[in-house]
N, C-alpha and C. Protein backbone atom coordinates (compact mmCIF):
# COMPACT_ATOMS: atom_id res chain seq x y z
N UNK A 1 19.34 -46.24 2.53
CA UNK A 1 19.35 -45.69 1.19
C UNK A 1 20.62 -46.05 0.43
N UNK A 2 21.62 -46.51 1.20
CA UNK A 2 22.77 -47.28 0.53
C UNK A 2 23.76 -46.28 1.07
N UNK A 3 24.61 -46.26 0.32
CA UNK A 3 25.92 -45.44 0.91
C UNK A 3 26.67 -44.51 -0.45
N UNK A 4 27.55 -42.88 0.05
CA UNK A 4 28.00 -42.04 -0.46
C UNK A 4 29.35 -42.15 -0.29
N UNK A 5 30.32 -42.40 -1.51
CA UNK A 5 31.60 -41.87 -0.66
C UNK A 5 32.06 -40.58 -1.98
N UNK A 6 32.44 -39.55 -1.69
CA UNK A 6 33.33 -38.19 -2.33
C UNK A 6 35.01 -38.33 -1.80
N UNK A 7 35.23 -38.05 -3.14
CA UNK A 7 36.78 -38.48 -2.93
C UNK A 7 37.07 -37.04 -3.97
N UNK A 8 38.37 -37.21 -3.69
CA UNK A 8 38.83 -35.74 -4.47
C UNK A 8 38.55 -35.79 -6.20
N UNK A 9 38.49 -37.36 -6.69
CA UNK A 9 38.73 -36.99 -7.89
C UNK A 9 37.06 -37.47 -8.44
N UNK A 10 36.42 -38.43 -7.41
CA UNK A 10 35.08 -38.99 -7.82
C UNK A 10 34.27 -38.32 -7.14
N UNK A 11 32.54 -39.07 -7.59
CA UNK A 11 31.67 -39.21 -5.89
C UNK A 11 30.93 -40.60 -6.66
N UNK A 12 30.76 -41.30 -5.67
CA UNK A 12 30.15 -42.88 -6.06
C UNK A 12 29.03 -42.96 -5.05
N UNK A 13 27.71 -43.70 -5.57
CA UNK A 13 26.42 -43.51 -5.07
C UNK A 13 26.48 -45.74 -5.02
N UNK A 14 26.24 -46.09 -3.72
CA UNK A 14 26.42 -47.39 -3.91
C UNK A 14 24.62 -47.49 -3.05
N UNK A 15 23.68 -48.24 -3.72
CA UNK A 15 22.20 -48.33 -3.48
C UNK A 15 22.70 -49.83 -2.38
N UNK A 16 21.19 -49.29 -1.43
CA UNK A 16 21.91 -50.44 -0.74
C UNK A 16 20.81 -52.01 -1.17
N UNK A 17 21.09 -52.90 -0.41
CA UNK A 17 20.60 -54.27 -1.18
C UNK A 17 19.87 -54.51 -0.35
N UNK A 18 18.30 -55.19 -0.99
CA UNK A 18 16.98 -55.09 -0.29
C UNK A 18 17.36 -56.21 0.15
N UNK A 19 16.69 -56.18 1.65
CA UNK A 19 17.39 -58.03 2.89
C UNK A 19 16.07 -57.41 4.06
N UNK A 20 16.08 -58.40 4.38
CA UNK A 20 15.29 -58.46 5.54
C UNK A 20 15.97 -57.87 7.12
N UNK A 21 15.78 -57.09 7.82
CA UNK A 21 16.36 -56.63 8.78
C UNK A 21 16.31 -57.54 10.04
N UNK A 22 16.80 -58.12 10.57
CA UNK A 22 16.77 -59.24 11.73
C UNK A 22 17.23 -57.95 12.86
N UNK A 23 18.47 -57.65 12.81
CA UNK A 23 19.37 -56.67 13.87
C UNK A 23 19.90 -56.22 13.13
N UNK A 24 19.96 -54.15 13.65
CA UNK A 24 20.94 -54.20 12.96
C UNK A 24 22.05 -53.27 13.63
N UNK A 25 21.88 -54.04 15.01
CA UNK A 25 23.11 -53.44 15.79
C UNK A 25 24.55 -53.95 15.02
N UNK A 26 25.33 -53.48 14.98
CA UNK A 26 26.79 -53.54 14.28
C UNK A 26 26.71 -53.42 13.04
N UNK A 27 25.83 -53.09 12.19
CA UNK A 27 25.89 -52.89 10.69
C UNK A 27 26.74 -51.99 10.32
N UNK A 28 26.75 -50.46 10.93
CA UNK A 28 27.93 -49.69 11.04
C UNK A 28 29.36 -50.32 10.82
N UNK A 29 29.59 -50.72 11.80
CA UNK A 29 30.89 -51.71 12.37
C UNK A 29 31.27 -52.20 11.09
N UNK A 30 30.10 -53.39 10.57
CA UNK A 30 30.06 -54.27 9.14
C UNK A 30 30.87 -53.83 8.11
N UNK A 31 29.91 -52.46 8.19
CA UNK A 31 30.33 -51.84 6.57
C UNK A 31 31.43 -51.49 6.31
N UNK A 32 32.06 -50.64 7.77
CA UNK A 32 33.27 -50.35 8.32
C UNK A 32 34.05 -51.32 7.31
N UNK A 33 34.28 -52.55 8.45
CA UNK A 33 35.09 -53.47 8.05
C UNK A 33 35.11 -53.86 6.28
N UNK A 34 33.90 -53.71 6.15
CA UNK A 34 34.06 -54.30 4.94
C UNK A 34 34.54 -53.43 3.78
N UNK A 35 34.14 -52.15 4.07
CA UNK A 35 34.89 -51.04 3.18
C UNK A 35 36.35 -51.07 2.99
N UNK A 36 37.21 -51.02 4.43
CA UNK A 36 38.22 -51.06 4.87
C UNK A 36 39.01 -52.25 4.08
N UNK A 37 38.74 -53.23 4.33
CA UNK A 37 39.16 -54.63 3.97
C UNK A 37 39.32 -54.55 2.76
N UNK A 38 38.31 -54.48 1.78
CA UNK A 38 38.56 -54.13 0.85
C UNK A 38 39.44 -52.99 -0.69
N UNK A 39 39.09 -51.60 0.55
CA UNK A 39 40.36 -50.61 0.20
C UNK A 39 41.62 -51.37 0.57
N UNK A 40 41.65 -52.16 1.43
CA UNK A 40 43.65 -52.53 1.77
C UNK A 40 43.77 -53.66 0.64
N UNK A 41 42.86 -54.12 0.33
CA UNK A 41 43.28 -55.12 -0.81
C UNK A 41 43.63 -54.83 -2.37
N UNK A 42 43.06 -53.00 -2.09
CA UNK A 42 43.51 -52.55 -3.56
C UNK A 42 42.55 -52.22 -4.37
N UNK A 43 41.17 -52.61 -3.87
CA UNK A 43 39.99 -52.47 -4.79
C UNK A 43 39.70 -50.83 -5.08
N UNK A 44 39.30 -50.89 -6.42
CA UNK A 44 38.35 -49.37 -6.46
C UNK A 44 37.34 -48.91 -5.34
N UNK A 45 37.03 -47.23 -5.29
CA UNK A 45 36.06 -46.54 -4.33
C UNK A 45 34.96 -47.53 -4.34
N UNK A 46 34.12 -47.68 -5.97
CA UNK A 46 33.04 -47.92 -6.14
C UNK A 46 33.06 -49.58 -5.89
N UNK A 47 34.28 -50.49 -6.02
CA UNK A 47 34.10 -51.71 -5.41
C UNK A 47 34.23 -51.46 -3.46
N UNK A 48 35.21 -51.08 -3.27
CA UNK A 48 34.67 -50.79 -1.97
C UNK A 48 33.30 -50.67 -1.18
N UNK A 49 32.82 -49.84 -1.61
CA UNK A 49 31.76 -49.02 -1.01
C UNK A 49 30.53 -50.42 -1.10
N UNK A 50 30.48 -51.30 -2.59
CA UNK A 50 29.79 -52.08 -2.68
C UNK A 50 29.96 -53.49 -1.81
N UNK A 51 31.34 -53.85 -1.57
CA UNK A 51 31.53 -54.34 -0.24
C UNK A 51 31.27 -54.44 1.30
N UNK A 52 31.15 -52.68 1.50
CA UNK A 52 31.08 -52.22 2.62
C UNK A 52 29.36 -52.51 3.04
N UNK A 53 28.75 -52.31 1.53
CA UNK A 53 26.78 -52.95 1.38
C UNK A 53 26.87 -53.74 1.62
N UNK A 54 27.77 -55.08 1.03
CA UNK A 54 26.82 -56.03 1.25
C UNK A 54 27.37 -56.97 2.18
N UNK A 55 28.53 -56.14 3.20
CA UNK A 55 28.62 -56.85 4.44
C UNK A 55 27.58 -56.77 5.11
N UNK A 56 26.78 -55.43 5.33
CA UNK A 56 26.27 -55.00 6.50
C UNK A 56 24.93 -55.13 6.21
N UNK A 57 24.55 -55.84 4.77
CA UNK A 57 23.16 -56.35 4.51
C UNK A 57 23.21 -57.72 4.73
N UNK A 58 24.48 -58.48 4.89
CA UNK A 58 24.34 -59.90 5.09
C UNK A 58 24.63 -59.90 6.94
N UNK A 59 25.24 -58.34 7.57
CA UNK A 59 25.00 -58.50 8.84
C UNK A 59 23.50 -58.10 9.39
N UNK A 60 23.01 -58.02 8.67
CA UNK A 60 21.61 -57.27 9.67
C UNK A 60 20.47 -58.37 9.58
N UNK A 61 21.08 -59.44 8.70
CA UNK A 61 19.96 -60.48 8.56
C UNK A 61 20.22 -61.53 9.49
N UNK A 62 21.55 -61.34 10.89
CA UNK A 62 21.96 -61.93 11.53
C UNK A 62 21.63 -61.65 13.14
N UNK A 63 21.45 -61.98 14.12
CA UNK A 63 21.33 -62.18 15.29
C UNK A 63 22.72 -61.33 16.21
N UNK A 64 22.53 -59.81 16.52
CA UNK A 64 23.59 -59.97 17.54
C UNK A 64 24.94 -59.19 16.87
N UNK A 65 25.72 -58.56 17.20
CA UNK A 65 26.26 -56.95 16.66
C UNK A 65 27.55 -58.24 16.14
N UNK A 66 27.80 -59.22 16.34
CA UNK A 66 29.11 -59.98 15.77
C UNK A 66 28.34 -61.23 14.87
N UNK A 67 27.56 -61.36 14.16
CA UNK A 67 27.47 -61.86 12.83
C UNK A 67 27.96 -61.36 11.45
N UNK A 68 29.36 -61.47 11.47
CA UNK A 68 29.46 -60.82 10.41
C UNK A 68 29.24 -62.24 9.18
N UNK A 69 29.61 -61.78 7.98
CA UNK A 69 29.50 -62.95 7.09
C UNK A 69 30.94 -63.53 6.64
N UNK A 70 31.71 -64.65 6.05
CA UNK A 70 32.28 -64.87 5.86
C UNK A 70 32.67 -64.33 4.17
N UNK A 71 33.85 -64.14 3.64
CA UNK A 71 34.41 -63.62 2.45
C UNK A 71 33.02 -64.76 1.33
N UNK A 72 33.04 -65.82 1.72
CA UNK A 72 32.49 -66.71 0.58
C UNK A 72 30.94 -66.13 0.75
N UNK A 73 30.37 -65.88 1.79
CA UNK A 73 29.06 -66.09 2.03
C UNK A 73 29.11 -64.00 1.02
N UNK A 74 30.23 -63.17 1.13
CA UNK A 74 30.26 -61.92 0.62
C UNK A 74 30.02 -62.12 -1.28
N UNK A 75 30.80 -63.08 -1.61
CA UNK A 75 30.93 -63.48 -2.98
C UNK A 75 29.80 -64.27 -2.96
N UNK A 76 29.13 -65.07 -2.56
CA UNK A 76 27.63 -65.58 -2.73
C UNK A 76 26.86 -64.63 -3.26
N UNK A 77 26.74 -63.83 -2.03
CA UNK A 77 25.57 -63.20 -2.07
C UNK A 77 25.21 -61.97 -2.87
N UNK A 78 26.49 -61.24 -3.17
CA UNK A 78 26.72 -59.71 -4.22
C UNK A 78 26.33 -60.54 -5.47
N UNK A 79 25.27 -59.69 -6.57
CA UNK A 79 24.94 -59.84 -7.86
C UNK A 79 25.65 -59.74 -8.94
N UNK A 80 26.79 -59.16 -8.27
CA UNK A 80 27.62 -58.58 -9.15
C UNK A 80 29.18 -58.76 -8.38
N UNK A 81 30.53 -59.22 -9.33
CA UNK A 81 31.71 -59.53 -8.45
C UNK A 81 32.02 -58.12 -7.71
N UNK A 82 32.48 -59.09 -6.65
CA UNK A 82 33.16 -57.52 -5.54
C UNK A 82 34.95 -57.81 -5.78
């Protein structure tokens, strides 16, 4: 259904992105990382959170809990800049 994050001063509703499910062992992990990565780089909640999607929609269309995607294949594939 996508992902919630509540923060003291927001709450941001990030829908998640329709993909085909291959595996989706490590998607957790994915989003993790990709949330993360992105908060240390400085980005907003609501860019975050949209990061943290569309790692773990470009991991689940992958084979195996360590497909993650590369930064370019992240900027490919989001409709919108992350």
């Amino acid at each position: 259904d996508g992902a919630l994050v509540v923060a003291p001063d927001e709450i941001f509703m990030s829908p998640a992105y329709s993909v085909e499910v291959v595996d989706s062992l490590g998607a957790g992990d994915a989003f993790n990382g990709g949330f993360i990565s992105a908060r240390l780089a400085g980005k907003s909640l609501a860019d975050s959170i949209r990061w943290g999607n569309a790692t773990a929609a470009l991991k689940i269309g992958k084979t195996g809990a360590r497909g993650l995607p590369s930064r370019q294949e992240l900027l490919d594939f989001a409709s919108e800049p992350l």
